[in-house]
N, C-alpha and C. Protein backbone atom coordinates (compact mmCIF):
# COMPACT_ATOMS: atom_id res chain seq x y z
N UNK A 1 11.83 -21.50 10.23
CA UNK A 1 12.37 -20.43 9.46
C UNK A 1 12.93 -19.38 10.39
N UNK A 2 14.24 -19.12 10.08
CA UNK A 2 14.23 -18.02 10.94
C UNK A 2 13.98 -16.80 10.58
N UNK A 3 13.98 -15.77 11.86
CA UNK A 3 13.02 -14.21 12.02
C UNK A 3 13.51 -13.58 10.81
N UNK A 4 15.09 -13.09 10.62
CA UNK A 4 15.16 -12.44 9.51
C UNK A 4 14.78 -12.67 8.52
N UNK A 5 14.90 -13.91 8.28
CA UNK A 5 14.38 -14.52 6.55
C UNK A 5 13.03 -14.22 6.36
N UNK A 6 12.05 -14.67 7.43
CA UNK A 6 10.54 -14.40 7.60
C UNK A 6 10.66 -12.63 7.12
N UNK A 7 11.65 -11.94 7.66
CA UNK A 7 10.94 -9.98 7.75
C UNK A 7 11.76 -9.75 6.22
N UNK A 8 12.59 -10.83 5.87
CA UNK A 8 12.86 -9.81 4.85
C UNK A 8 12.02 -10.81 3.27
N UNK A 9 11.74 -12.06 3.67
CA UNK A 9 10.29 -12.70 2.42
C UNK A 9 9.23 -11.46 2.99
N UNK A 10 8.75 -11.13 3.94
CA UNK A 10 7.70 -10.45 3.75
C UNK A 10 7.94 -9.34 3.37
N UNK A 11 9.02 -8.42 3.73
CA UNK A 11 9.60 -7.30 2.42
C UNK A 11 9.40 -7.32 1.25
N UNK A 12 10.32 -8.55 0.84
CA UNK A 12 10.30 -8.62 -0.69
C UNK A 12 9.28 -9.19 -1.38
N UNK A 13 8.20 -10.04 -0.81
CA UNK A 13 6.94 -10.34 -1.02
C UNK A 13 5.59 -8.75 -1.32
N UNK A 14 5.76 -7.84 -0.51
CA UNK A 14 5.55 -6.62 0.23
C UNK A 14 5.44 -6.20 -1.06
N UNK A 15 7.02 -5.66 -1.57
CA UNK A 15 7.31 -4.74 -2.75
C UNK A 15 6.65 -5.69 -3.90
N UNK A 16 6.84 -7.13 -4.12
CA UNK A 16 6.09 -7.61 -5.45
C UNK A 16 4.59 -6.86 -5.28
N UNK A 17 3.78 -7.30 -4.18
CA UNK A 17 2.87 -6.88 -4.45
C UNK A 17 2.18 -5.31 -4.74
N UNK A 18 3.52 -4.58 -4.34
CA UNK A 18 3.16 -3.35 -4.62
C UNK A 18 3.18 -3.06 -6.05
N UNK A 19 4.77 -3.51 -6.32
CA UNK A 19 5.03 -2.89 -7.83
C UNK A 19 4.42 -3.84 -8.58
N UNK A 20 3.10 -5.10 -8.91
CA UNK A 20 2.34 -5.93 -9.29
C UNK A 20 0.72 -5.38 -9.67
N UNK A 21 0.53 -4.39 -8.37
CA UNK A 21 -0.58 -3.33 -7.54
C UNK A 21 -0.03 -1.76 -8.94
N UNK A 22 0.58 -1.29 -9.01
CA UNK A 22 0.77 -0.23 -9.89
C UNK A 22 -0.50 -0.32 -11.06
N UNK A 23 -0.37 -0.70 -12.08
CA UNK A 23 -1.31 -0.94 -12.76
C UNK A 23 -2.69 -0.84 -12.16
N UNK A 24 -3.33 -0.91 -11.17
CA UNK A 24 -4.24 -1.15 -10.83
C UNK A 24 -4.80 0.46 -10.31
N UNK A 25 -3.46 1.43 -10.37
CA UNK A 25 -4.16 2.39 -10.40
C UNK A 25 -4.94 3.46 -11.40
N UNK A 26 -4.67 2.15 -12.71
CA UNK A 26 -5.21 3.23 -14.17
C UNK A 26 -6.37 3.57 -14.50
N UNK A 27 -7.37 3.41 -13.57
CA UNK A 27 -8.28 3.87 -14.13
C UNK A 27 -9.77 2.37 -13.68
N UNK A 28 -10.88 3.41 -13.71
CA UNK A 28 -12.04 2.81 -13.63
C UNK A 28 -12.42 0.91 -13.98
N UNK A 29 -12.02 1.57 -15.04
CA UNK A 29 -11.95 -0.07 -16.32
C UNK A 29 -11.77 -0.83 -15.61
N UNK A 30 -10.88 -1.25 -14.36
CA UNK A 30 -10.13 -2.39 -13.86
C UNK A 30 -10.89 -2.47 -12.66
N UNK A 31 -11.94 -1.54 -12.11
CA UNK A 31 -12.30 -1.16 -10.69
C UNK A 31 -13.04 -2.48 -10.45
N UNK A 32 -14.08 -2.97 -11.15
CA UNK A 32 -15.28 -4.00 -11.08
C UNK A 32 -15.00 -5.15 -11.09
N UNK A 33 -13.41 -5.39 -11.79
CA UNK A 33 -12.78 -6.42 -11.79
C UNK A 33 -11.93 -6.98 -10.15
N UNK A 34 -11.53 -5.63 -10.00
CA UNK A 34 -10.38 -6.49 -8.57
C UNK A 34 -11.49 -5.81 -7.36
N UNK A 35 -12.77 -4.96 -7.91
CA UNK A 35 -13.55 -5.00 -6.64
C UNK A 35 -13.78 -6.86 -6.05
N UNK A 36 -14.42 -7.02 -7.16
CA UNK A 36 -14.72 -8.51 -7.44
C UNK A 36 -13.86 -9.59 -6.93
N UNK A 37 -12.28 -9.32 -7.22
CA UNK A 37 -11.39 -10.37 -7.00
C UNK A 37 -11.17 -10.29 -5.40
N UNK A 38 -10.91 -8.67 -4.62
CA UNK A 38 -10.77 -8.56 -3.75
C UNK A 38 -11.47 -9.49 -2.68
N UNK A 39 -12.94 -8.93 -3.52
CA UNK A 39 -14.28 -9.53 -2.19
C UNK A 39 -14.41 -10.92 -1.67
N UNK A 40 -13.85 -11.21 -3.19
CA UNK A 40 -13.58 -13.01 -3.38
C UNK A 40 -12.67 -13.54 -2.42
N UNK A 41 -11.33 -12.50 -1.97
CA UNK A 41 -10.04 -12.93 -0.81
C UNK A 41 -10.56 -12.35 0.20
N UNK A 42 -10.81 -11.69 0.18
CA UNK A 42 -11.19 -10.77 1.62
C UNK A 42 -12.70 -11.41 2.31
N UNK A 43 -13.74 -11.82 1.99
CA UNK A 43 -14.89 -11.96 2.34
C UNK A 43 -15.60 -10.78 2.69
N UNK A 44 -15.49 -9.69 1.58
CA UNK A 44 -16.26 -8.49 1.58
C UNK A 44 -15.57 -7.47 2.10
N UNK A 45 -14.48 -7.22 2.75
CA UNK A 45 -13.70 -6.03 2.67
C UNK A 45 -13.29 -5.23 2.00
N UNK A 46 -14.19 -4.46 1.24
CA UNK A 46 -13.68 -3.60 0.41
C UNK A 46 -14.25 -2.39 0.14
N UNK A 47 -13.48 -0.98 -0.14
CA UNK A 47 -14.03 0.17 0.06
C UNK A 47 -13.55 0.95 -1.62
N UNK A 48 -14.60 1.34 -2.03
CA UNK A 48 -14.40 1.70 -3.32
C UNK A 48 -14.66 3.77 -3.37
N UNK A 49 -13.42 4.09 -2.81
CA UNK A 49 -13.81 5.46 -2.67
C UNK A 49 -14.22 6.08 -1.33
N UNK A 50 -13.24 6.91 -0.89
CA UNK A 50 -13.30 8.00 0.11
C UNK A 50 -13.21 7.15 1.47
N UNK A 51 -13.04 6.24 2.30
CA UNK A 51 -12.68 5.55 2.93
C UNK A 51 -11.36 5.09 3.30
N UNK A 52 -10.85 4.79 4.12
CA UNK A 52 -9.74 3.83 4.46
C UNK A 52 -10.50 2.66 5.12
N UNK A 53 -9.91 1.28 4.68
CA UNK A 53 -10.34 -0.28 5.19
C UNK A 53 -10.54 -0.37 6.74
N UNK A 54 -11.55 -1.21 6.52
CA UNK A 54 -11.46 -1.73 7.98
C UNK A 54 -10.35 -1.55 8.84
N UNK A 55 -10.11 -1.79 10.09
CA UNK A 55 -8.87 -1.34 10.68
C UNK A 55 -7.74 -1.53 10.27
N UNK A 56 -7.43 -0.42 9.60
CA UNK A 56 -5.87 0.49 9.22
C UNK A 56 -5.66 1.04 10.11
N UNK A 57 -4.30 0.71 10.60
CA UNK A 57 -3.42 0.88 11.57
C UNK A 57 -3.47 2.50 11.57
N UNK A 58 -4.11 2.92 12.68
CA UNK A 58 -3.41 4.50 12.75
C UNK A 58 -2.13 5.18 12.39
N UNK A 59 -1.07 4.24 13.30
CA UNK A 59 -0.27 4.89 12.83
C UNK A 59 1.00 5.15 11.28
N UNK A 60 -0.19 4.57 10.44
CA UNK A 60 0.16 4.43 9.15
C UNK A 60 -0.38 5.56 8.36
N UNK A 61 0.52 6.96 8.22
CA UNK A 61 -0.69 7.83 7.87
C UNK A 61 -0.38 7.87 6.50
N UNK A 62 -1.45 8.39 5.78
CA UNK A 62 -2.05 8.57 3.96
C UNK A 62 -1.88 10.02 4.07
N UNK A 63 -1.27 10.19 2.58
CA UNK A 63 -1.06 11.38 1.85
C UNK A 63 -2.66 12.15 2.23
N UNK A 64 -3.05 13.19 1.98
CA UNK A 64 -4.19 13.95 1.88
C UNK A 64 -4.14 13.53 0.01
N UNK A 65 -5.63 13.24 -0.09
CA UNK A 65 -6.09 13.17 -1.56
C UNK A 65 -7.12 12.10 -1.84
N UNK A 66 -7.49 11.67 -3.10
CA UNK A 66 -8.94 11.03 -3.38
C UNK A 66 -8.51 10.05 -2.98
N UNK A 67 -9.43 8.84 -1.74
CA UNK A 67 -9.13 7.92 -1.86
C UNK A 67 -9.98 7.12 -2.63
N UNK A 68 -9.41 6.15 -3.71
CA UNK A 68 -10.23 5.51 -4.90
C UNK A 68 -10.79 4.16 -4.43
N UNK A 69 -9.61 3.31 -3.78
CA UNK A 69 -9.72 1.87 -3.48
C UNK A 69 -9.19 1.73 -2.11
N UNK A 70 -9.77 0.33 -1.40
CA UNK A 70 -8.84 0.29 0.01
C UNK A 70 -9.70 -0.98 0.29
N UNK A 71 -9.09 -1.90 0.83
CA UNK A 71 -9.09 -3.51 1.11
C UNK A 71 -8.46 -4.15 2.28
N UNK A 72 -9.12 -5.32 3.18
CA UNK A 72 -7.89 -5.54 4.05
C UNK A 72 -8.02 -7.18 3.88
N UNK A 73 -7.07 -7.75 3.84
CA UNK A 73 -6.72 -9.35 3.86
C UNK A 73 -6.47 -9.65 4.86
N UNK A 74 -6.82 -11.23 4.63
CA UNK A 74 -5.89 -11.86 6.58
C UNK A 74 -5.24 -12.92 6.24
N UNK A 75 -4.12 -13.74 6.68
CA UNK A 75 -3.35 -14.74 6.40
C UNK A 75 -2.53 -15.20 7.33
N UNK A 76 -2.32 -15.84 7.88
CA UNK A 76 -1.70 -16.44 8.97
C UNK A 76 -2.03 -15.79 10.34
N UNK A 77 -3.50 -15.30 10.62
CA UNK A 77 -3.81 -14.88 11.49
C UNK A 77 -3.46 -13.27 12.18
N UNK A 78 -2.84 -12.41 10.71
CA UNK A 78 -2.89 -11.41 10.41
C UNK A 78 -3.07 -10.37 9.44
N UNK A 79 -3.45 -9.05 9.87
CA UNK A 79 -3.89 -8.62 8.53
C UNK A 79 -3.29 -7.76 7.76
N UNK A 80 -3.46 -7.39 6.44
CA UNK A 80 -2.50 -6.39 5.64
C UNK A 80 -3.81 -5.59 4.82
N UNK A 81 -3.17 -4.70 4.53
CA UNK A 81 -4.16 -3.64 3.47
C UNK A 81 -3.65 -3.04 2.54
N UNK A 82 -4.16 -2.59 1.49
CA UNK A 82 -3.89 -1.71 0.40
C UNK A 82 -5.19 -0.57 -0.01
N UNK A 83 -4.73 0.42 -0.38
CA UNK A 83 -5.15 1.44 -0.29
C UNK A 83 -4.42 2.49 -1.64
N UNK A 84 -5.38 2.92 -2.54
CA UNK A 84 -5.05 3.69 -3.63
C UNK A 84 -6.00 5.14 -3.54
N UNK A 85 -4.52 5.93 -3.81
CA UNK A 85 -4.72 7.54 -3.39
C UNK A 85 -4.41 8.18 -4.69
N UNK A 86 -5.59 9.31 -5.28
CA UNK A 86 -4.96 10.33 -5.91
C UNK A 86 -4.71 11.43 -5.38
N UNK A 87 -3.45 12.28 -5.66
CA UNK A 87 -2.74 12.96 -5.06
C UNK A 87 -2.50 14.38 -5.83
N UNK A 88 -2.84 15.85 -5.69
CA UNK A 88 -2.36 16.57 -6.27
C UNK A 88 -1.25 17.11 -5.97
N UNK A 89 -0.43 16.28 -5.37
CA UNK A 89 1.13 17.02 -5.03
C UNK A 89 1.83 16.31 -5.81
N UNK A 90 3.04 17.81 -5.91
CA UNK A 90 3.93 17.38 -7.20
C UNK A 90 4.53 16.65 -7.10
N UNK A 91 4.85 15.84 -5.95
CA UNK A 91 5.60 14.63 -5.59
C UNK A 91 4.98 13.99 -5.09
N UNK A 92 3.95 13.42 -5.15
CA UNK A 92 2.69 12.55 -4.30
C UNK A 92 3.92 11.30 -3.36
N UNK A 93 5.05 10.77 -3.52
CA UNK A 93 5.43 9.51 -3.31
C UNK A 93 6.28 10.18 -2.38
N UNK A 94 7.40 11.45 -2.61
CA UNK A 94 8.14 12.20 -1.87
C UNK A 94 7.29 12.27 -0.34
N UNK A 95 6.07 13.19 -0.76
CA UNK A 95 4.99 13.24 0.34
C UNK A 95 4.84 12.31 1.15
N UNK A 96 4.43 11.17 0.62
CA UNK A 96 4.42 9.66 1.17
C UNK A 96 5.12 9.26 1.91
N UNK A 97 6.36 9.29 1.94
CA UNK A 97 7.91 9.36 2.08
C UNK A 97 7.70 10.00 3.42
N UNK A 98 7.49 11.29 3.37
CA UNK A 98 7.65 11.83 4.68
C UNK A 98 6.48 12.05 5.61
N UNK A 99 5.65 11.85 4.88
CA UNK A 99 4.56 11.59 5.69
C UNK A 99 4.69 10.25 6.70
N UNK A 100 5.06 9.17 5.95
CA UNK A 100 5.44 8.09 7.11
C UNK A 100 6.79 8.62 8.19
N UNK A 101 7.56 8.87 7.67
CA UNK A 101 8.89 9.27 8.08
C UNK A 101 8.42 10.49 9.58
N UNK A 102 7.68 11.23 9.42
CA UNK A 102 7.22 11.98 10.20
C UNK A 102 5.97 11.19 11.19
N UNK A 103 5.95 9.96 11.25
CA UNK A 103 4.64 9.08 12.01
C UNK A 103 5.60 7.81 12.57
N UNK A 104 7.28 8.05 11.75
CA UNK A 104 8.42 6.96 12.64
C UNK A 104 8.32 6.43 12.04
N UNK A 105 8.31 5.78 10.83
CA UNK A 105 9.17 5.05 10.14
C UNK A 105 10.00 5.26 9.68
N UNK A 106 10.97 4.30 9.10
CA UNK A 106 12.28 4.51 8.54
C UNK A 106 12.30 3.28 7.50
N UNK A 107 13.64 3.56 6.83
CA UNK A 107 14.43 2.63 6.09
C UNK A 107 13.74 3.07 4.68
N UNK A 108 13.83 4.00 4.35
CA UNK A 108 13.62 4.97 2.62
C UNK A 108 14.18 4.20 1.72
N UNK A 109 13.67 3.15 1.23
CA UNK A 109 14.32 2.03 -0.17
C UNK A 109 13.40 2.70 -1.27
N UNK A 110 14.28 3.20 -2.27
CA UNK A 110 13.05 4.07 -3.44
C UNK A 110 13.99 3.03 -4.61
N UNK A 111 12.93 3.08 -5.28
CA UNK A 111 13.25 2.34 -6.60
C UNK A 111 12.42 2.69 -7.74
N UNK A 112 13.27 3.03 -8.68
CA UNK A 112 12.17 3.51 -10.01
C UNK A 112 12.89 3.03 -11.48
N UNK A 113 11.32 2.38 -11.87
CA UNK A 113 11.69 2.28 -13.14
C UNK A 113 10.31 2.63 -14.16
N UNK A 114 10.71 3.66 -14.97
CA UNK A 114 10.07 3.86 -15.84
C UNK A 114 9.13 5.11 -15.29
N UNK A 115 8.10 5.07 -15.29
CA UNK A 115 7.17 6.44 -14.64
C UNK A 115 6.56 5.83 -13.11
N UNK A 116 6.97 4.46 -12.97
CA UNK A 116 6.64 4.21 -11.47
C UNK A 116 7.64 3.89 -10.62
N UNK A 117 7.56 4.08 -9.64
CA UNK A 117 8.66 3.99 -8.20
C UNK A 117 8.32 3.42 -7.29
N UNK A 118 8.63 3.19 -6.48
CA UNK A 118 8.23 2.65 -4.88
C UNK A 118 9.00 2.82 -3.60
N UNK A 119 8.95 2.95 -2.69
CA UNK A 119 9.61 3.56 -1.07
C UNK A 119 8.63 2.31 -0.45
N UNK A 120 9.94 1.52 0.41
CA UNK A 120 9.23 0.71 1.48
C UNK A 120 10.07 1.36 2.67
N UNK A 121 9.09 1.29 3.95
CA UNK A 121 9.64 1.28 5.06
C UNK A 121 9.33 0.68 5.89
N UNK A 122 9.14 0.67 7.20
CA UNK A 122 9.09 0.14 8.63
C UNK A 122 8.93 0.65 9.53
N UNK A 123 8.24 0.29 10.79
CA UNK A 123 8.73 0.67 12.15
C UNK A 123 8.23 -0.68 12.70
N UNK A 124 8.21 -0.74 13.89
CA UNK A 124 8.56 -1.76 14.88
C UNK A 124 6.87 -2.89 14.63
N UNK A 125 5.68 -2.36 13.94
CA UNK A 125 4.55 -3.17 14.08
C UNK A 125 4.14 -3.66 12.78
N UNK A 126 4.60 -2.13 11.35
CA UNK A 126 4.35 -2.93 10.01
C UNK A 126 5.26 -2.02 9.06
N UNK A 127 5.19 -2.56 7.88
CA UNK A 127 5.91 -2.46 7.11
C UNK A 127 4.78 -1.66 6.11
N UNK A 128 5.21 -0.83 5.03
CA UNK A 128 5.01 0.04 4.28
C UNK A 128 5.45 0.26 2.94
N UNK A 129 5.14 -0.26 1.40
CA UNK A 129 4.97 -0.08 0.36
C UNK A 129 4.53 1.23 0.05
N UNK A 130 5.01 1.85 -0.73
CA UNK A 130 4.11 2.77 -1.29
C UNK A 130 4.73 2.83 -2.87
N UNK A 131 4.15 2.61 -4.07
CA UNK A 131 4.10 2.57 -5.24
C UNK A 131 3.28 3.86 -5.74
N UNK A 132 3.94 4.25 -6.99
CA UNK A 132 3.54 5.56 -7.32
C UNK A 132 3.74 5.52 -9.05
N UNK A 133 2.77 6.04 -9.89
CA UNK A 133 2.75 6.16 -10.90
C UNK A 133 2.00 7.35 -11.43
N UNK A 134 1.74 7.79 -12.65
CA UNK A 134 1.50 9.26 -13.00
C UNK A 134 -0.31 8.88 -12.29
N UNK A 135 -0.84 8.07 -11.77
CA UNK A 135 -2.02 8.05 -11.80
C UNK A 135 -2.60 8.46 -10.22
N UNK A 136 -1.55 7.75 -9.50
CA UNK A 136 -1.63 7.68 -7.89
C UNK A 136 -0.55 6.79 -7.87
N UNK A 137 -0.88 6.88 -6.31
CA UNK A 137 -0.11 5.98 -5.15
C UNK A 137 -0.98 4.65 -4.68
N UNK A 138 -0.27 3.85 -4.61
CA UNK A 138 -0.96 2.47 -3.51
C UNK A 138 0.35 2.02 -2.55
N UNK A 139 -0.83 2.64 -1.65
CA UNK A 139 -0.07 1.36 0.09
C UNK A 139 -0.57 0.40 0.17
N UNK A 140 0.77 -0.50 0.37
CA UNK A 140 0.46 -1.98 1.14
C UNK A 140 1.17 -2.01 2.18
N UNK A 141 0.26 -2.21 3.25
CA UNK A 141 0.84 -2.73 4.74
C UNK A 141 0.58 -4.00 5.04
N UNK A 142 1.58 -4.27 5.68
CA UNK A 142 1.61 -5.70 6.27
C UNK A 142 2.31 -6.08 7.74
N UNK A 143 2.21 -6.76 8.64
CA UNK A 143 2.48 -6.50 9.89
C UNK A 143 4.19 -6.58 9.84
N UNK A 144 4.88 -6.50 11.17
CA UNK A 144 6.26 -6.50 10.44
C UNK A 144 6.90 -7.54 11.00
């Protein structure tokens, strides 16, 4: 396969799972369920509140706000994470936005439909989802 095709399936793989991940920030109800599903992929990686996952890349920084959920997977001998934030800023995703943007990433792809959106970006080690709905935000990183 070649490199581009590989960075841009894991892009567009990236964003499914983000905008797939939305829903998952509604609320409690669903928590016991994908705690469960998570633990099941992950072999126990999982943080339910005020934490960030096992090693999350430093230089991937999070909005300031509640963190609810946070998980890390491995797959082809690397790892990715997701991480759900509530946010009291009036633009929690804007924030997001520049919060990476200000830690070097680039490439601002926003897309919105309906009351949720998403911004992926990049820099040179991983890639960056961030999905946003009236409830929170979820990052998914994945190497790049």
């Amino acid at each position: 396969m070649k490199k581009s095709y590989k960075k841009s399936l894991s892009v567009s793989l990236a964003i499914v799972i983000a905008a797939a991940g939305v829903p998952l920030l509604a609320g409690c109800s669903v928590e016991g369920a994908v705690n469960g599903a998570v633990q099941g992929a992950t072999g126990g990686d999982v943080s339910l509140g005020g934490k960030l996952p096992t090693g999350w890349p430093k230089e991937v920084a999070v909005i300031d706000g509640e963190l609810l959920f946070g998980a890390r997977g491995s797959g082809d001998n690397k790892d990715g994470w997701v991480v759900t934030v509530k946010s009291d800023a009036a633009d929690p995703l804007e924030d997001a936005r520049k919060t990476l943007e200000d830690a070097g990433f680039v490439g601002d792809t926003r897309v919105s439909a309906g009351d949720a959106s998403v911004v992926a970006m990049k820099n040179d080690s991983y890639t960056v989802v961030v999905a946003s709905n009236s409830d929170g935000l979820l990052y998914t990183v994945s190497p790049a």
